[in-house]
C-alpha atoms as a PDB file:
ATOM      1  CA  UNK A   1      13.496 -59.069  84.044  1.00  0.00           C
ATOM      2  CA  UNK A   2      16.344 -58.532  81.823  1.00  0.00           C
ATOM      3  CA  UNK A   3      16.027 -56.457  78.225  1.00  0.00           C
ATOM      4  CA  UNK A   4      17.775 -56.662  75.303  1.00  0.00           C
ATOM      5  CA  UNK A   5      20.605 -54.290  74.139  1.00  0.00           C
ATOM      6  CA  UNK A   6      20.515 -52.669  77.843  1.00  0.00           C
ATOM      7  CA  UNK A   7      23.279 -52.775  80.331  1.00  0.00           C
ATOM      8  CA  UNK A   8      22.114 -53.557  84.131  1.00  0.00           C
ATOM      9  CA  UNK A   9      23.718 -51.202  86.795  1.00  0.00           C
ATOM     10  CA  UNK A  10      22.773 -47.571  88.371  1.00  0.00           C
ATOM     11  CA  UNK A  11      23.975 -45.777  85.241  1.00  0.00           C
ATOM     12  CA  UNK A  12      20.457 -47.754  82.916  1.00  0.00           C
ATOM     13  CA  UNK A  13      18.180 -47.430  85.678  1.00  0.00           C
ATOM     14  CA  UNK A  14      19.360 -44.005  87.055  1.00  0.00           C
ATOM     15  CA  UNK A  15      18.787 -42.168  83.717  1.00  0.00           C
ATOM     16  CA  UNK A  16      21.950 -41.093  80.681  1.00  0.00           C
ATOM     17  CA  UNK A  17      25.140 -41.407  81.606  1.00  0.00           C
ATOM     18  CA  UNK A  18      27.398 -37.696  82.731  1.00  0.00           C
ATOM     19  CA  UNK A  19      30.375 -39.013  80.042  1.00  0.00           C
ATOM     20  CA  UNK A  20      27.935 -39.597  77.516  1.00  0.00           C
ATOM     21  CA  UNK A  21      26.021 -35.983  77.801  1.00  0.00           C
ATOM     22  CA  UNK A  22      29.846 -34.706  77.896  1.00  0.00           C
ATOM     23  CA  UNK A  23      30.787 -36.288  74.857  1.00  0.00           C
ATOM     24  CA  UNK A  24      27.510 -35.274  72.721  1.00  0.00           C
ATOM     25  CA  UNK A  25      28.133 -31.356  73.950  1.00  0.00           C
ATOM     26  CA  UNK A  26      31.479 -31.688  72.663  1.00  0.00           C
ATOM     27  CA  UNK A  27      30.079 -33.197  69.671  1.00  0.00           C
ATOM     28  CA  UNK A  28      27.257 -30.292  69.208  1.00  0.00           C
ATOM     29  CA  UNK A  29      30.243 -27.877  69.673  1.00  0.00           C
ATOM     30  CA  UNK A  30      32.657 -29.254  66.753  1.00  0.00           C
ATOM     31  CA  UNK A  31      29.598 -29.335  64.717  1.00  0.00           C
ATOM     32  CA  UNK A  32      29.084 -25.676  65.351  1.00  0.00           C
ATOM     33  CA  UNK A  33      32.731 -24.313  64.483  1.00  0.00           C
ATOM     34  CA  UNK A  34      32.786 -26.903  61.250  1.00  0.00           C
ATOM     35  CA  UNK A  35      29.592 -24.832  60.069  1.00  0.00           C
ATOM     36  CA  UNK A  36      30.812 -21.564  60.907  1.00  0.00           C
ATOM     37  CA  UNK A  37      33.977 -22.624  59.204  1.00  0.00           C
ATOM     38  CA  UNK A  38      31.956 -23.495  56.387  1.00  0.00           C
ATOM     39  CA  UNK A  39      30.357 -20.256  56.180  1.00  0.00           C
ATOM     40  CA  UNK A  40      33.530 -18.170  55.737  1.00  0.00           C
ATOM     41  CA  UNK A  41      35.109 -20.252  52.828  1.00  0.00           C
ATOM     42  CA  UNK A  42      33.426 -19.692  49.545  1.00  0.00           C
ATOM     43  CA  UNK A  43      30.691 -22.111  47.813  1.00  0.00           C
ATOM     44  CA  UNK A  44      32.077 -24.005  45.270  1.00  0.00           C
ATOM     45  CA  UNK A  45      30.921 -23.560  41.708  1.00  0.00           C
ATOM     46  CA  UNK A  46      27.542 -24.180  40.993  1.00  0.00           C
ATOM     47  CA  UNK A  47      26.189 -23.043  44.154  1.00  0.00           C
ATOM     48  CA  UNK A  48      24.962 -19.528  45.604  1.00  0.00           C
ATOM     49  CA  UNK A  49      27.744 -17.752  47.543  1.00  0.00           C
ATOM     50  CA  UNK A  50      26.919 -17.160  51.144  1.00  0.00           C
ATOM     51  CA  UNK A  51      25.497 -13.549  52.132  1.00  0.00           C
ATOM     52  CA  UNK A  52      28.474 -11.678  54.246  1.00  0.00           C
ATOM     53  CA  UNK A  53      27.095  -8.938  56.590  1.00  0.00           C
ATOM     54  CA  UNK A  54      29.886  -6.478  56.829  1.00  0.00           C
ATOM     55  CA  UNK A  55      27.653  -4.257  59.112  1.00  0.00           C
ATOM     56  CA  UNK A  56      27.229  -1.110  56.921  1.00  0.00           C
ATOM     57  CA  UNK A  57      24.091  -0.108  56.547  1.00  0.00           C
ATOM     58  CA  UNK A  58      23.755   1.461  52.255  1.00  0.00           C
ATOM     59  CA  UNK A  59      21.140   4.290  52.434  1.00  0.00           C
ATOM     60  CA  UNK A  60      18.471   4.191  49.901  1.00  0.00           C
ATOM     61  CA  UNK A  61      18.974   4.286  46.467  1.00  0.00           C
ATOM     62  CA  UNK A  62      16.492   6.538  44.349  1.00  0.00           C
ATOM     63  CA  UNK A  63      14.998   4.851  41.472  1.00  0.00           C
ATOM     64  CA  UNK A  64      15.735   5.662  37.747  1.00  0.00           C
ATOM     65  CA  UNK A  65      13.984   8.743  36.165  1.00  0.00           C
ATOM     66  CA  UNK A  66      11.056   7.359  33.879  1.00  0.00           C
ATOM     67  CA  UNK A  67      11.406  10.113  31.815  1.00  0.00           C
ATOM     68  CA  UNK A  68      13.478  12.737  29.933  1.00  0.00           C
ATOM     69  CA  UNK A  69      11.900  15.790  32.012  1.00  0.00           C
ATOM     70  CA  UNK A  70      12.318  13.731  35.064  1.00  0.00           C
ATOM     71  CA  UNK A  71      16.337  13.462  33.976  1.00  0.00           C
ATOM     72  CA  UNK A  72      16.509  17.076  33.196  1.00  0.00           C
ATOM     73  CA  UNK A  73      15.032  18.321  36.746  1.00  0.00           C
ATOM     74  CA  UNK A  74      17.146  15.713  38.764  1.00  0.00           C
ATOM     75  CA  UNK A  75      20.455  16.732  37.314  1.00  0.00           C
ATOM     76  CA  UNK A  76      19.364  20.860  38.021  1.00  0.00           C
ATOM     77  CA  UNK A  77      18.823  19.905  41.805  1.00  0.00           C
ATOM     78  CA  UNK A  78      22.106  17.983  41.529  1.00  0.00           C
ATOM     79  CA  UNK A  79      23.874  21.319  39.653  1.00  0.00           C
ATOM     80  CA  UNK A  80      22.485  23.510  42.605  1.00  0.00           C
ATOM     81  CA  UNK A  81      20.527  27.178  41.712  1.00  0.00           C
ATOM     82  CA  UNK A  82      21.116  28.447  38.044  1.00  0.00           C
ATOM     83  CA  UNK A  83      22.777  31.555  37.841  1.00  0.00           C
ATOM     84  CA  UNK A  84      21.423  34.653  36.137  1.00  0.00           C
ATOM     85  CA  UNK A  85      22.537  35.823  32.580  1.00  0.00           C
ATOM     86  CA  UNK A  86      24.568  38.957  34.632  1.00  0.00           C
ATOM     87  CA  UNK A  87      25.789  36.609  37.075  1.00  0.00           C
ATOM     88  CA  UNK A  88      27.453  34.640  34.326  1.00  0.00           C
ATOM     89  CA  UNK A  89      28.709  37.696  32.133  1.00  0.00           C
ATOM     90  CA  UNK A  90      30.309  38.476  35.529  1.00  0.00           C
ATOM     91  CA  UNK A  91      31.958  35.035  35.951  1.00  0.00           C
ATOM     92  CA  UNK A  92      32.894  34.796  32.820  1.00  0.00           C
ATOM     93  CA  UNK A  93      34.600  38.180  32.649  1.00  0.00           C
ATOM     94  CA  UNK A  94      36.853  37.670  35.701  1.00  0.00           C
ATOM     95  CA  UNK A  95      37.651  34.072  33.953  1.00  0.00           C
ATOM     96  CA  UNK A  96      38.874  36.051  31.389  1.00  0.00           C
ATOM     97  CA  UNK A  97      41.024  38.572  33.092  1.00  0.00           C
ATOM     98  CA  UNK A  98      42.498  36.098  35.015  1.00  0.00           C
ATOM     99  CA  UNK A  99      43.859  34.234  31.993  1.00  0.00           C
ATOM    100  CA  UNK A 100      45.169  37.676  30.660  1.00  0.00           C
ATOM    101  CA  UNK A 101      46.772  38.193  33.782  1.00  0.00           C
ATOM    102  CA  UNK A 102      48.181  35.198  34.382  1.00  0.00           C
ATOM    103  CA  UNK A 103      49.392  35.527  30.067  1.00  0.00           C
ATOM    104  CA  UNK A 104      50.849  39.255  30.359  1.00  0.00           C
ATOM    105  CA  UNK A 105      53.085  37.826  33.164  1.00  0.00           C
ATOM    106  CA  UNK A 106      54.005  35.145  31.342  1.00  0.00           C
ATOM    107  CA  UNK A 107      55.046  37.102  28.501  1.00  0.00           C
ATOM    108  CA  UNK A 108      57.112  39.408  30.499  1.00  0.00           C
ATOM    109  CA  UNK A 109      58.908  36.252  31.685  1.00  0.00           C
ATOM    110  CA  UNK A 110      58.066  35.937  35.324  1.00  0.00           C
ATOM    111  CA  UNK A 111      59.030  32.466  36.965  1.00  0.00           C
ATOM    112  CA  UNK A 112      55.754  31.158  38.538  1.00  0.00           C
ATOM    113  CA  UNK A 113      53.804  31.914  35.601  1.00  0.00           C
ATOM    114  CA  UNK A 114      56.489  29.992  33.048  1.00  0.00           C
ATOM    115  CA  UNK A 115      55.620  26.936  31.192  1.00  0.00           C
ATOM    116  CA  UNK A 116      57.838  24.154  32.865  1.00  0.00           C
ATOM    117  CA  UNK A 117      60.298  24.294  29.744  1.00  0.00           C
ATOM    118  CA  UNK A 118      60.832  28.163  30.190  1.00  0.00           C
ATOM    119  CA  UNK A 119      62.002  27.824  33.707  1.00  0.00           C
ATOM    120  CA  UNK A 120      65.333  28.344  34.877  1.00  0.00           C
ATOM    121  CA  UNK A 121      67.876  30.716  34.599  1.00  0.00           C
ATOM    122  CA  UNK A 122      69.639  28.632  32.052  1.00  0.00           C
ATOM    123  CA  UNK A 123      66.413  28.504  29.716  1.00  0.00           C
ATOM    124  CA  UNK A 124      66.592  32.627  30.342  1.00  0.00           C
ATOM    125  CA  UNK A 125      70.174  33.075  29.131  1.00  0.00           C
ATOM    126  CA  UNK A 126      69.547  30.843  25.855  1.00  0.00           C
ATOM    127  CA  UNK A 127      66.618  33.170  25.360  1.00  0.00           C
ATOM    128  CA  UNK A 128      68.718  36.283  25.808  1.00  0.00           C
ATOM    129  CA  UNK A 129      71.357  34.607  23.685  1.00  0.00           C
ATOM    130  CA  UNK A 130      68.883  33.930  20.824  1.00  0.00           C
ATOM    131  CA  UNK A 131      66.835  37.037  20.801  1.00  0.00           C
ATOM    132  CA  UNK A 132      69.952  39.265  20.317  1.00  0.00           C
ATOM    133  CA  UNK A 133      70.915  37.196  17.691  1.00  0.00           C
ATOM    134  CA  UNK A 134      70.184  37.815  13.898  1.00  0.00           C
ATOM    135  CA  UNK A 135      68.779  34.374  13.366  1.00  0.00           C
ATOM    136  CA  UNK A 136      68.262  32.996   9.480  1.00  0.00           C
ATOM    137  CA  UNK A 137      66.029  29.894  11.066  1.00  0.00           C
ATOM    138  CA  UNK A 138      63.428  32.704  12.162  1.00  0.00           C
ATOM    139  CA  UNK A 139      63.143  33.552   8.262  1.00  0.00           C
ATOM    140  CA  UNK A 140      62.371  29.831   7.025  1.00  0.00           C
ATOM    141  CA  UNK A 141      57.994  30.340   7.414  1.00  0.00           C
ATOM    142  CA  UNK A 142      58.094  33.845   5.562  1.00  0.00           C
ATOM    143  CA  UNK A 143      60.553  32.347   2.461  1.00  0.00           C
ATOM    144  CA  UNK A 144      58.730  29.028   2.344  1.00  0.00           C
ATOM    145  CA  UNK A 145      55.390  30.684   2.319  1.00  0.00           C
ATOM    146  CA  UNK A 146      56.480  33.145  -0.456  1.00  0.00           C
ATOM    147  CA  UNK A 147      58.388  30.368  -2.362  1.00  0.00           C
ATOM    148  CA  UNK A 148      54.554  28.435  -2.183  1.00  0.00           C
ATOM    149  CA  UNK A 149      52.711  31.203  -3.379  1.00  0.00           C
ATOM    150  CA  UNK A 150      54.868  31.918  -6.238  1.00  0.00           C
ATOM    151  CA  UNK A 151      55.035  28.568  -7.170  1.00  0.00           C
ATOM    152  CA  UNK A 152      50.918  28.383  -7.425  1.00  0.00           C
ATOM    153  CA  UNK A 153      50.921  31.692  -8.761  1.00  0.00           C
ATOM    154  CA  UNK A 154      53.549  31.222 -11.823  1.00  0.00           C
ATOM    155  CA  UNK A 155      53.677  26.911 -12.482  1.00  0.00           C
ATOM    156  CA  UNK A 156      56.281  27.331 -14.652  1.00  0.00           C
ATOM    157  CA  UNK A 157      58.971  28.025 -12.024  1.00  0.00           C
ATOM    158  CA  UNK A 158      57.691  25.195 -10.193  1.00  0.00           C
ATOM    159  CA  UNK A 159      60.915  23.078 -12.051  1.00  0.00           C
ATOM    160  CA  UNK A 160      63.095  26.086  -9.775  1.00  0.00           C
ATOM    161  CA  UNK A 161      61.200  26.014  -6.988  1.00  0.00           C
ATOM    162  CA  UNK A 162      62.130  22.661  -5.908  1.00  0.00           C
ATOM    163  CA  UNK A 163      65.837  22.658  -5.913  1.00  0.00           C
ATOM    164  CA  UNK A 164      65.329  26.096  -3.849  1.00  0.00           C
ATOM    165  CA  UNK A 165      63.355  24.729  -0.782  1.00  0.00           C
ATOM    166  CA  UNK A 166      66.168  21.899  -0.572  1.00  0.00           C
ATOM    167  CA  UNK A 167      68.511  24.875  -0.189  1.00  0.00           C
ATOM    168  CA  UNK A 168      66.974  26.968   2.042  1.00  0.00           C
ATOM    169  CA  UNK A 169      65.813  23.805   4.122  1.00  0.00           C
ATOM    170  CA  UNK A 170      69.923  22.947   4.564  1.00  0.00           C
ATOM    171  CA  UNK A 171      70.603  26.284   4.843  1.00  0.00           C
ATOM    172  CA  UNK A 172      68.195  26.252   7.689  1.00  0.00           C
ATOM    173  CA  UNK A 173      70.036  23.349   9.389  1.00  0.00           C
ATOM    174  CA  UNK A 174      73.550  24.742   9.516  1.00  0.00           C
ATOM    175  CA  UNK A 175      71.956  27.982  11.401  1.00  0.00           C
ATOM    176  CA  UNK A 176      69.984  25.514  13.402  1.00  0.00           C
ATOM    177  CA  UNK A 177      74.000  23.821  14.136  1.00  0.00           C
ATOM    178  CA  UNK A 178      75.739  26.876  14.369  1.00  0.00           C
ATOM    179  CA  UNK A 179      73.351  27.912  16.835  1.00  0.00           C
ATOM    180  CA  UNK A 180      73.160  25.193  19.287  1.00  0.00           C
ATOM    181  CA  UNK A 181      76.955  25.044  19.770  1.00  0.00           C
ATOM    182  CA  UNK A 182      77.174  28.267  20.286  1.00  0.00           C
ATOM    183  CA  UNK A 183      74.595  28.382  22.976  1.00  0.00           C
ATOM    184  CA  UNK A 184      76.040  25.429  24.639  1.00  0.00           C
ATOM    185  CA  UNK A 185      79.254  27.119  24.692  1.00  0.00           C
ATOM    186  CA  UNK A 186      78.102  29.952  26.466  1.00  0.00           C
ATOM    187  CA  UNK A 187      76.054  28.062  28.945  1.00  0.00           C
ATOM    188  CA  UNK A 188      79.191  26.008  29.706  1.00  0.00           C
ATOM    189  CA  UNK A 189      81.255  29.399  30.576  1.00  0.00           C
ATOM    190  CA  UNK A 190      78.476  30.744  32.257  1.00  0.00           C
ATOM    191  CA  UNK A 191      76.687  27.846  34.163  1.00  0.00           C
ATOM    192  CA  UNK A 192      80.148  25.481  35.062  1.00  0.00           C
ATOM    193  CA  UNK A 193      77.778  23.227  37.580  1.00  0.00           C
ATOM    194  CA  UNK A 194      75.058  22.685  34.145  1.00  0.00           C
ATOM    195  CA  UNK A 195      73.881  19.274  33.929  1.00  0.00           C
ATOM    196  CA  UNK A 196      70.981  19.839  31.188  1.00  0.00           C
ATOM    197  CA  UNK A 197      71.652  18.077  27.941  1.00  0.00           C
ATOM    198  CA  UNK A 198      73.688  20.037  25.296  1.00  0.00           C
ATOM    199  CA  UNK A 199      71.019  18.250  22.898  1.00  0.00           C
ATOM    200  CA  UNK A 200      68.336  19.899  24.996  1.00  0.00           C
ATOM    201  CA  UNK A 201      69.242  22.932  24.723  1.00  0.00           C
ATOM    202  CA  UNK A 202      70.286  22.878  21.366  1.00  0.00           C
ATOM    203  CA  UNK A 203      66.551  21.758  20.438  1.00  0.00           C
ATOM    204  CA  UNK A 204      65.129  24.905  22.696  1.00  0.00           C
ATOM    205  CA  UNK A 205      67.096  27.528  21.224  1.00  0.00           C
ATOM    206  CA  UNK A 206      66.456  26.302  17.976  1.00  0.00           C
ATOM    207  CA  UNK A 207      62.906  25.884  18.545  1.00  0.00           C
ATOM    208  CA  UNK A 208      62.747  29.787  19.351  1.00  0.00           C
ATOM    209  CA  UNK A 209      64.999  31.044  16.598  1.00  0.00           C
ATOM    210  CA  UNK A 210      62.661  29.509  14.352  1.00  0.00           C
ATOM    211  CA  UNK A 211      59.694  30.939  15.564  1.00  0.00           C
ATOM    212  CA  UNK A 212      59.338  35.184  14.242  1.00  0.00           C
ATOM    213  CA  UNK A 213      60.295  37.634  16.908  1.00  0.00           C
ATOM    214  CA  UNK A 214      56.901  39.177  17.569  1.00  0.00           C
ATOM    215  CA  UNK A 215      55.303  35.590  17.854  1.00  0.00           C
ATOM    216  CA  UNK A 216      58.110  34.000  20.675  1.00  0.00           C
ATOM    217  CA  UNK A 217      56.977  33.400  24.213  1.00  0.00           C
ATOM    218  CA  UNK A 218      57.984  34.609  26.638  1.00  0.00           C
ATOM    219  CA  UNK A 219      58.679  38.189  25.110  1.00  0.00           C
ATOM    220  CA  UNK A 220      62.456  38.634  24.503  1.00  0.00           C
ATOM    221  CA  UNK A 221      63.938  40.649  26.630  1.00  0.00           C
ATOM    222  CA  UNK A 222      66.853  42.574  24.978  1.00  0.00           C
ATOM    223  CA  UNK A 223      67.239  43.901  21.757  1.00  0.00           C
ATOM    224  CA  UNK A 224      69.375  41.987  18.498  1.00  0.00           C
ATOM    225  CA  UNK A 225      72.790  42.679  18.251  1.00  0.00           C
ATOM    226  CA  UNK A 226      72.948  43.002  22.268  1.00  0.00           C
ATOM    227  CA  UNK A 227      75.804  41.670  24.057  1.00  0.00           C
ATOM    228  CA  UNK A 228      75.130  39.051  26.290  1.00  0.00           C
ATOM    229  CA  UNK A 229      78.069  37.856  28.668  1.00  0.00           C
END
């Protein structure tokens, strides 16, 4: 008897046909990659991202202290053991003479303990040039000071005063002039193969010829009125 919708021949009666199982395995196999292709590109808005395992494994994580003790002791067993009060008299005491160490040397002007700006040998000879020089820009803190105090003390000069700190303040500049082309001069003879700014240096030695004698660091190293070639 013949059915409906089937085919006669060995391939109905002897069960599915070898294409056919082919073709739905290569079916169940594009199906596959399209969902594992799916899986690597990012959900669209609106929907959850897929999970990615990245195969590390995150330890525990401890949970939040409830309270303010709790806080205190977790950050001690974080800090390690608490020293002792001699312990830290004792650490802070070598601190300390290592900073006066490492200040004494560089007062007395050694290299590796100089503040970048210091170093050089150039930034040395426009510190020996300066510091044997009888500078008027050093004097400028002492005068204005003295000017301010006798200007509170005695208000009735206060109509001189004024007219006085615009002199000393231009007298101040000229030194401040004279001074930087005088250093760059002798930098010039002595360093040929300089290529520091002459504005540079101008600014540095007049930074330190307007600081008092006793206050400049590094210490200056030779005496005023010494020659330096």
């Amino acid at each position: 008897m013949k059915l409906l919708g089937r085919k006669n021949g060995g391939a109905s009666e002897g069960g599915a046909d070898p294409a056919d199982d082919g073709a739905d395995s290569a079916a169940a196999a594009t199906a596959a990659e399209q969902k594992a292709a799916q899986a690597k590109v990012t959900a669209p808005k609106g929907r959850p991202t897929p999970k990615r395992d990245d195969g590390r494994r995150r330890g525990p994580v401890a949970p939040a202290p409830m309270t303010t003790a709790e806080a205190r002791a977790r950050r001690k067993a974080i800090a390690g053991p608490k020293l002792s009060k001699e312990e830290r008299k004792a650490e802070r005491a070598e601190r300390r003479s290592r900073m006066n160490e490492r200040r004494a040397k560089m007062m007395a002007g050694e290299e590796a303990y100089l503040l970048p700006r210091d170093q050089g040998p150039i930034r040395r000879y426009v510190r020996d040039v300066v510091d044997s020089r009888y500078n008027l820009l050093g004097m400028f803190m002492p005068l204005a000071l003295a000017l301010i105090f006798i200007m509170l003390a005695v208000p009735q000069v206060q109509y001189y005063i004024s007219p006085g700190m615009l002199i000393l303040m231009a007298m101040m500049a000229v030194d401040a002039i004279l001074l930087a082309r005088k250093v760059n001069n002798k930098v010039d003879v002595k360093f040929p193969d300089n290529t520091e700014s002459r504005w540079r240096l101008g600014l540095y030695a007049a930074g330190r010829a307007s600081q008092m004698r006793r206050l400049r660091a590094p210490r200056p190293n030779v005496n005023r009125g010494d020659k330096i070639d």
